[in-house]
PDB file of N, CA and C in Angstrom:
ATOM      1  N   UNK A   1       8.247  14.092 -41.116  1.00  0.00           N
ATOM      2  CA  UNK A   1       8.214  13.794 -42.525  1.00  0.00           C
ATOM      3  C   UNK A   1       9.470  13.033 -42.948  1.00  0.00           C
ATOM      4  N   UNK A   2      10.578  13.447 -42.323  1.00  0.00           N
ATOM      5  CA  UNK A   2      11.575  12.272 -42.756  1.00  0.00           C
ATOM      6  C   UNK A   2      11.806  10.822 -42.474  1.00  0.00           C
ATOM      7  N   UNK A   3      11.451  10.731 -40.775  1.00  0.00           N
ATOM      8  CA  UNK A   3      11.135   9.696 -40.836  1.00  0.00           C
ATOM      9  C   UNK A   3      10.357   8.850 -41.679  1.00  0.00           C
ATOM     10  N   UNK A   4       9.201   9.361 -42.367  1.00  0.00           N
ATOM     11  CA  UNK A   4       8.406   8.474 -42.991  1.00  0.00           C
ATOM     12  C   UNK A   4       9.091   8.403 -44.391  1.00  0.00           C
ATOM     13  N   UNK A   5      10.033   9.249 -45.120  1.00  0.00           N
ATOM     14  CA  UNK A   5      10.644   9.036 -46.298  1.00  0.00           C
ATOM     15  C   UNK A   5      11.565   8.209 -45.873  1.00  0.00           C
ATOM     16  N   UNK A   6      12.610   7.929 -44.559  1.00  0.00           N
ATOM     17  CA  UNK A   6      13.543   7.299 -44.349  1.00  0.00           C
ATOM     18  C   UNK A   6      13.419   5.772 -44.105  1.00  0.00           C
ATOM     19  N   UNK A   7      12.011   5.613 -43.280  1.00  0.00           N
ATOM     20  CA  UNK A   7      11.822   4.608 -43.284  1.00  0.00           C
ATOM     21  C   UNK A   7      10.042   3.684 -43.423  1.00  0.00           C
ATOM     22  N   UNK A   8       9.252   4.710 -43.924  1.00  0.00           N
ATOM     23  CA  UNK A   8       7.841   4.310 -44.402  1.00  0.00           C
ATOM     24  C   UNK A   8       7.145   4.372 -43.521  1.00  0.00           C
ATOM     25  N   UNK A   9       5.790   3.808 -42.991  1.00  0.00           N
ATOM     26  CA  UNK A   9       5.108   3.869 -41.946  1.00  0.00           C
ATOM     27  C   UNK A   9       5.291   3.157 -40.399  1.00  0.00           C
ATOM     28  N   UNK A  10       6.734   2.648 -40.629  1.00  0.00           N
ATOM     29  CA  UNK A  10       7.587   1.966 -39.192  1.00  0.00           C
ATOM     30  C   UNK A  10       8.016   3.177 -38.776  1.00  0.00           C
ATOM     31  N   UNK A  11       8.491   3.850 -39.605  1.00  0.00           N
ATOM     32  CA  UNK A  11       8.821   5.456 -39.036  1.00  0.00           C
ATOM     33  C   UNK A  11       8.336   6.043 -37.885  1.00  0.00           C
ATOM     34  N   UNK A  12       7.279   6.096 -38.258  1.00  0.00           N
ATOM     35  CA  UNK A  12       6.055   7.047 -37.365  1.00  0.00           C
ATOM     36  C   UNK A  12       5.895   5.971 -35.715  1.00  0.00           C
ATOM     37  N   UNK A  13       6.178   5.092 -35.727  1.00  0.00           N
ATOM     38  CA  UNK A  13       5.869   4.551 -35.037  1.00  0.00           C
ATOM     39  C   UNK A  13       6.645   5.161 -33.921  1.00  0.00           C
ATOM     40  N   UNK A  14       5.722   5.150 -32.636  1.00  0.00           N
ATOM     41  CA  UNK A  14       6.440   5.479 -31.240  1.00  0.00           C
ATOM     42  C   UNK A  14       7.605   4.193 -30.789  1.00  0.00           C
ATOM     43  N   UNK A  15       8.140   4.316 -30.333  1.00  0.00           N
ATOM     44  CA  UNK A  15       9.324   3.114 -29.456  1.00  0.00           C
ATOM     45  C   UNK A  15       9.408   3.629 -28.402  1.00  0.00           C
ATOM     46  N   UNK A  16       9.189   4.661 -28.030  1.00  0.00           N
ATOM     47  CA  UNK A  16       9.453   5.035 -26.716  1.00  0.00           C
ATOM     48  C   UNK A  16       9.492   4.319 -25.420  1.00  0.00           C
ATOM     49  N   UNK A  17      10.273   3.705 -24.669  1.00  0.00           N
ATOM     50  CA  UNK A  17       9.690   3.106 -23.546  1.00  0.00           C
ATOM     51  C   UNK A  17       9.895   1.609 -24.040  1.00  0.00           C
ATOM     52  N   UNK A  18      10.029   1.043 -25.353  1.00  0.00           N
ATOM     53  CA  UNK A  18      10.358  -0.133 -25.960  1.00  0.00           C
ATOM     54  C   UNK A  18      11.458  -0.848 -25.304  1.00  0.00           C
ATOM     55  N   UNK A  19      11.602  -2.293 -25.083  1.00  0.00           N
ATOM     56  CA  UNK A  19      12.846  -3.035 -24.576  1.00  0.00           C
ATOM     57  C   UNK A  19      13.335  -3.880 -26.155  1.00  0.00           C
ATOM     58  N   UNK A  20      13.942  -4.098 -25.768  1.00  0.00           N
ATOM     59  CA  UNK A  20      14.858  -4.694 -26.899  1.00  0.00           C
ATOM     60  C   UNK A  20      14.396  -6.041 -26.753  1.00  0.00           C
ATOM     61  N   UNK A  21      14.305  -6.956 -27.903  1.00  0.00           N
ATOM     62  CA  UNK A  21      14.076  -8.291 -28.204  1.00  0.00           C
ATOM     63  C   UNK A  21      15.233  -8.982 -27.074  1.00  0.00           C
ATOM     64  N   UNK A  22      14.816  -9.883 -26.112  1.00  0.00           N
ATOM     65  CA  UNK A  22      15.962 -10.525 -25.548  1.00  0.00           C
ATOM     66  C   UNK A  22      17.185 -11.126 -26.034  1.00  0.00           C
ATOM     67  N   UNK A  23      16.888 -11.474 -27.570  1.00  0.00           N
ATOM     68  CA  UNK A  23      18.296 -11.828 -28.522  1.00  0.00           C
ATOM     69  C   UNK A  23      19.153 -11.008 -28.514  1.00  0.00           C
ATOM     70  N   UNK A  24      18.883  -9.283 -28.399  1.00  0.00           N
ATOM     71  CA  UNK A  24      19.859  -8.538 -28.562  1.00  0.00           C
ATOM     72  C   UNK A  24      20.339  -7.913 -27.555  1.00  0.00           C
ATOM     73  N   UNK A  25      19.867  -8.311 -26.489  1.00  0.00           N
ATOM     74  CA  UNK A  25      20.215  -7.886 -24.890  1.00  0.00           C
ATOM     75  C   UNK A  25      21.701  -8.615 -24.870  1.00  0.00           C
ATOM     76  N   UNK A  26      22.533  -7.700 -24.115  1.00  0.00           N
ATOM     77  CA  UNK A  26      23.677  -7.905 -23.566  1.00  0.00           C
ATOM     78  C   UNK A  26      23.742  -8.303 -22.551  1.00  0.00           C
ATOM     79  N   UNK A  27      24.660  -8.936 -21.580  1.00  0.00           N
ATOM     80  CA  UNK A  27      24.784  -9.297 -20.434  1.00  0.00           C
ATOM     81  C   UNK A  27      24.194  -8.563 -19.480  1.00  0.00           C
ATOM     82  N   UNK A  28      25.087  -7.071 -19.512  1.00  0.00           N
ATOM     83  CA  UNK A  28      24.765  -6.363 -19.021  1.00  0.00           C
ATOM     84  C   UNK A  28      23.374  -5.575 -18.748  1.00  0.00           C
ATOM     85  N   UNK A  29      22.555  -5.488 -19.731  1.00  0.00           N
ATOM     86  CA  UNK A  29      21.338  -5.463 -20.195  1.00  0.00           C
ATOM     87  C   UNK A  29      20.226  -5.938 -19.715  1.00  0.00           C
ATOM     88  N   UNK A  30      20.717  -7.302 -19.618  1.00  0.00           N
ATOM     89  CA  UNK A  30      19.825  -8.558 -18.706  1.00  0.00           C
ATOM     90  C   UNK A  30      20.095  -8.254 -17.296  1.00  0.00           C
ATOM     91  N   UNK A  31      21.302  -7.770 -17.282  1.00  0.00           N
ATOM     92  CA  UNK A  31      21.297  -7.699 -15.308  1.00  0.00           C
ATOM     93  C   UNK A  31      20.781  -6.558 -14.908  1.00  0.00           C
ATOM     94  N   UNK A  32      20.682  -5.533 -15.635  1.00  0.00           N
ATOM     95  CA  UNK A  32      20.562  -3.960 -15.518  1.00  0.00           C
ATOM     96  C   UNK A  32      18.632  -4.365 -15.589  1.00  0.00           C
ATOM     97  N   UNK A  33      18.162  -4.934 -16.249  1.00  0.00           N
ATOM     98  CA  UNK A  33      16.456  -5.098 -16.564  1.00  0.00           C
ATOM     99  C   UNK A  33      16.018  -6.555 -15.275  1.00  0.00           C
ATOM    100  N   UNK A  34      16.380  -7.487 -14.540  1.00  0.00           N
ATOM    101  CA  UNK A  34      16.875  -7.563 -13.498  1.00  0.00           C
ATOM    102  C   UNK A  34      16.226  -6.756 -12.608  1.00  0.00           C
ATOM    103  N   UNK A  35      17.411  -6.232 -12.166  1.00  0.00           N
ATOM    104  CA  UNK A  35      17.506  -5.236 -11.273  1.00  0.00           C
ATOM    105  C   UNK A  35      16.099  -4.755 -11.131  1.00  0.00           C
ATOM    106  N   UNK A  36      15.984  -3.767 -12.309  1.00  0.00           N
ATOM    107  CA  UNK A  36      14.745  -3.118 -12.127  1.00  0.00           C
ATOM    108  C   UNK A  36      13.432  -3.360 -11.903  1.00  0.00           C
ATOM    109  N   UNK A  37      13.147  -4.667 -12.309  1.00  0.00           N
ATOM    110  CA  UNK A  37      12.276  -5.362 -11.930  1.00  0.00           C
ATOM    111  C   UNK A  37      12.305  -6.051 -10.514  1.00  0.00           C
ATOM    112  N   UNK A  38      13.206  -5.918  -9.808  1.00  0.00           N
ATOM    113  CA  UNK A  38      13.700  -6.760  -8.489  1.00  0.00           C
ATOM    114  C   UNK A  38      13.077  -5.463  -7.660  1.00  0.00           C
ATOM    115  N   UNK A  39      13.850  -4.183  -8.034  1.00  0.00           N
ATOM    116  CA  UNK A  39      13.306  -2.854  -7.573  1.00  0.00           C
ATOM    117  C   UNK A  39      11.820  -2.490  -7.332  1.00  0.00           C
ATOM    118  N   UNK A  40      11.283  -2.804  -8.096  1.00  0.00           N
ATOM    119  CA  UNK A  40      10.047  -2.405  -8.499  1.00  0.00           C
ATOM    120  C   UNK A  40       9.143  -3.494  -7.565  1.00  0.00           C
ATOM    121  N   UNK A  41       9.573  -5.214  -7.722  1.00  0.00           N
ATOM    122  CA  UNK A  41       8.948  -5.740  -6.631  1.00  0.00           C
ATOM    123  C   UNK A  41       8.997  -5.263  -5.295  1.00  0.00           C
ATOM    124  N   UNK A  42      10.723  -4.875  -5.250  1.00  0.00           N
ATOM    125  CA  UNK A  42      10.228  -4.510  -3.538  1.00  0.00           C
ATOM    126  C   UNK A  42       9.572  -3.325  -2.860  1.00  0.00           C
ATOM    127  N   UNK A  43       9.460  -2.070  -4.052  1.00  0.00           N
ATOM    128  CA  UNK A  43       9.064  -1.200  -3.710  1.00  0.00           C
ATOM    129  C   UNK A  43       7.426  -1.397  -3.679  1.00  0.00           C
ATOM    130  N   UNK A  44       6.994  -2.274  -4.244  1.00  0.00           N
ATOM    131  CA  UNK A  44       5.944  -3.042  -4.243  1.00  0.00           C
ATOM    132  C   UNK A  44       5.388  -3.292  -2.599  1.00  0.00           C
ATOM    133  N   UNK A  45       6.268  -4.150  -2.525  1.00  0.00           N
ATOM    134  CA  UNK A  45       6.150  -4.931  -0.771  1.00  0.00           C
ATOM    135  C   UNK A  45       6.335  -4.026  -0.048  1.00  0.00           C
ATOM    136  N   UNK A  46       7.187  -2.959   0.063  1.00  0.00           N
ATOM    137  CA  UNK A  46       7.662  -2.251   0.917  1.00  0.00           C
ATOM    138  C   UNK A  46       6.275  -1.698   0.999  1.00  0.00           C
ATOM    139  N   UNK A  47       5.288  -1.129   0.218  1.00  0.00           N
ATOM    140  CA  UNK A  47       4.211  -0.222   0.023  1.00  0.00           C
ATOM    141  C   UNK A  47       2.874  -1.016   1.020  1.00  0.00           C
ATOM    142  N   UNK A  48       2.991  -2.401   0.244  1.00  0.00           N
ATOM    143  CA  UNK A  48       2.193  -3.241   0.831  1.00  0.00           C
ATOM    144  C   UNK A  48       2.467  -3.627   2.531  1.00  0.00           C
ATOM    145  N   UNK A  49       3.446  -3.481   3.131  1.00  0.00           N
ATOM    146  CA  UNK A  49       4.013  -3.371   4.216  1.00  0.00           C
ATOM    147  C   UNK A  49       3.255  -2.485   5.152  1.00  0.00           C
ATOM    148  N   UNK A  50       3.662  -1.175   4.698  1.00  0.00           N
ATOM    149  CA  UNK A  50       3.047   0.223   4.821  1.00  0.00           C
ATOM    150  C   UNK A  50       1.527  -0.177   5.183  1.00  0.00           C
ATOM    151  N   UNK A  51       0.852  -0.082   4.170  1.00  0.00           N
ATOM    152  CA  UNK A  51      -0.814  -0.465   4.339  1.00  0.00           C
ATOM    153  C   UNK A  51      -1.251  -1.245   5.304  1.00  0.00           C
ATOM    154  N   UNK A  52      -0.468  -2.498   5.231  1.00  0.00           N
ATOM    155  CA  UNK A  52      -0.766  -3.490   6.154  1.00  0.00           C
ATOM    156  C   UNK A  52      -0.411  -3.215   7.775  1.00  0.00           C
ATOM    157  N   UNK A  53       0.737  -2.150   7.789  1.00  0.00           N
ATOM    158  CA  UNK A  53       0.725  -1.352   9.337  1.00  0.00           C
ATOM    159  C   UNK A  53      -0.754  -0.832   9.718  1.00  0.00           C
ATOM    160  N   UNK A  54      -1.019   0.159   8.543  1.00  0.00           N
ATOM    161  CA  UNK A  54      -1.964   0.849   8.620  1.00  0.00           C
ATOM    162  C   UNK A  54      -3.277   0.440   8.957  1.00  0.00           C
ATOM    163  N   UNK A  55      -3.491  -0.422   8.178  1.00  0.00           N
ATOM    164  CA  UNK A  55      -4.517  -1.120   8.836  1.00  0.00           C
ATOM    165  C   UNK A  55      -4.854  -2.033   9.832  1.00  0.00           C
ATOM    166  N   UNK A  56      -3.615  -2.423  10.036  1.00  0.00           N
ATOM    167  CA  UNK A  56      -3.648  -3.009  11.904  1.00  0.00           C
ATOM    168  C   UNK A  56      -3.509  -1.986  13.000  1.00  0.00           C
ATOM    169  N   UNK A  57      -3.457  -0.508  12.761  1.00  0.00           N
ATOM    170  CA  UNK A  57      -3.350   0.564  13.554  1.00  0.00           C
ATOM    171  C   UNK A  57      -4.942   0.947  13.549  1.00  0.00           C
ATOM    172  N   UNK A  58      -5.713   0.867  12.190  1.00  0.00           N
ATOM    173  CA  UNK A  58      -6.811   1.599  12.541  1.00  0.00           C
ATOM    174  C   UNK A  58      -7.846   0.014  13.222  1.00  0.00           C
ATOM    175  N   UNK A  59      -7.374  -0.982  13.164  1.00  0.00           N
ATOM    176  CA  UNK A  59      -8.039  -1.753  13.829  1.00  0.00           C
ATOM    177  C   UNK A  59      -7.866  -2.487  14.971  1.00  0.00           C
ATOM    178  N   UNK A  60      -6.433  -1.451  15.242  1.00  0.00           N
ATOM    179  CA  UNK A  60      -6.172  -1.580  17.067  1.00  0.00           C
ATOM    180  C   UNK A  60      -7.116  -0.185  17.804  1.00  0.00           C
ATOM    181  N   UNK A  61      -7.255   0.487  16.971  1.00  0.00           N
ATOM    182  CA  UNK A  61      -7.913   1.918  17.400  1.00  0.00           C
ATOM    183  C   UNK A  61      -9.777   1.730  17.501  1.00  0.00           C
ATOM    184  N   UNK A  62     -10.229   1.218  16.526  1.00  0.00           N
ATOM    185  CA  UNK A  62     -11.420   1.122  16.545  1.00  0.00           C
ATOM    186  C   UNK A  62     -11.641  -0.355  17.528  1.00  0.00           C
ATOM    187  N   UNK A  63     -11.087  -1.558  18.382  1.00  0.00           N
ATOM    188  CA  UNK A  63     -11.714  -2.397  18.797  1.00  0.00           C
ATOM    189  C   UNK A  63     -10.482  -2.054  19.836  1.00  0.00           C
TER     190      UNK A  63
END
């Protein structure tokens, strides 16, 4: 309820999980969001890696 007296129906609104407009990103900010996305690709590949063992194992096994 205060939120919505403090600031109207923007209040209520979730942000959770929200990034900041790139205007207001800091240096640091930009390298730190970066990163995480660099992370996230490789844990990506790394996964896809994985599978792609996997399935040259079950198709050294079956032929």
């Amino acid at each position: 309820m205060i939120r919505f007296e403090e600031s109207g129906i923007d209040g209520l609104l979730d942000r959770r999980g929200k990034r900041k407009p790139e205007e207001q990103m800091t240096e640091v900010d930009k390298l730190k969001a970066e990163m995480r996305l660099l992370e996230a690709k490789n844990k990506r590949l790394e996964m896809e890696n994985e599978l792609l063992k996997k399935l040259e194992e079950i198709e050294r096994r079956r032929g």
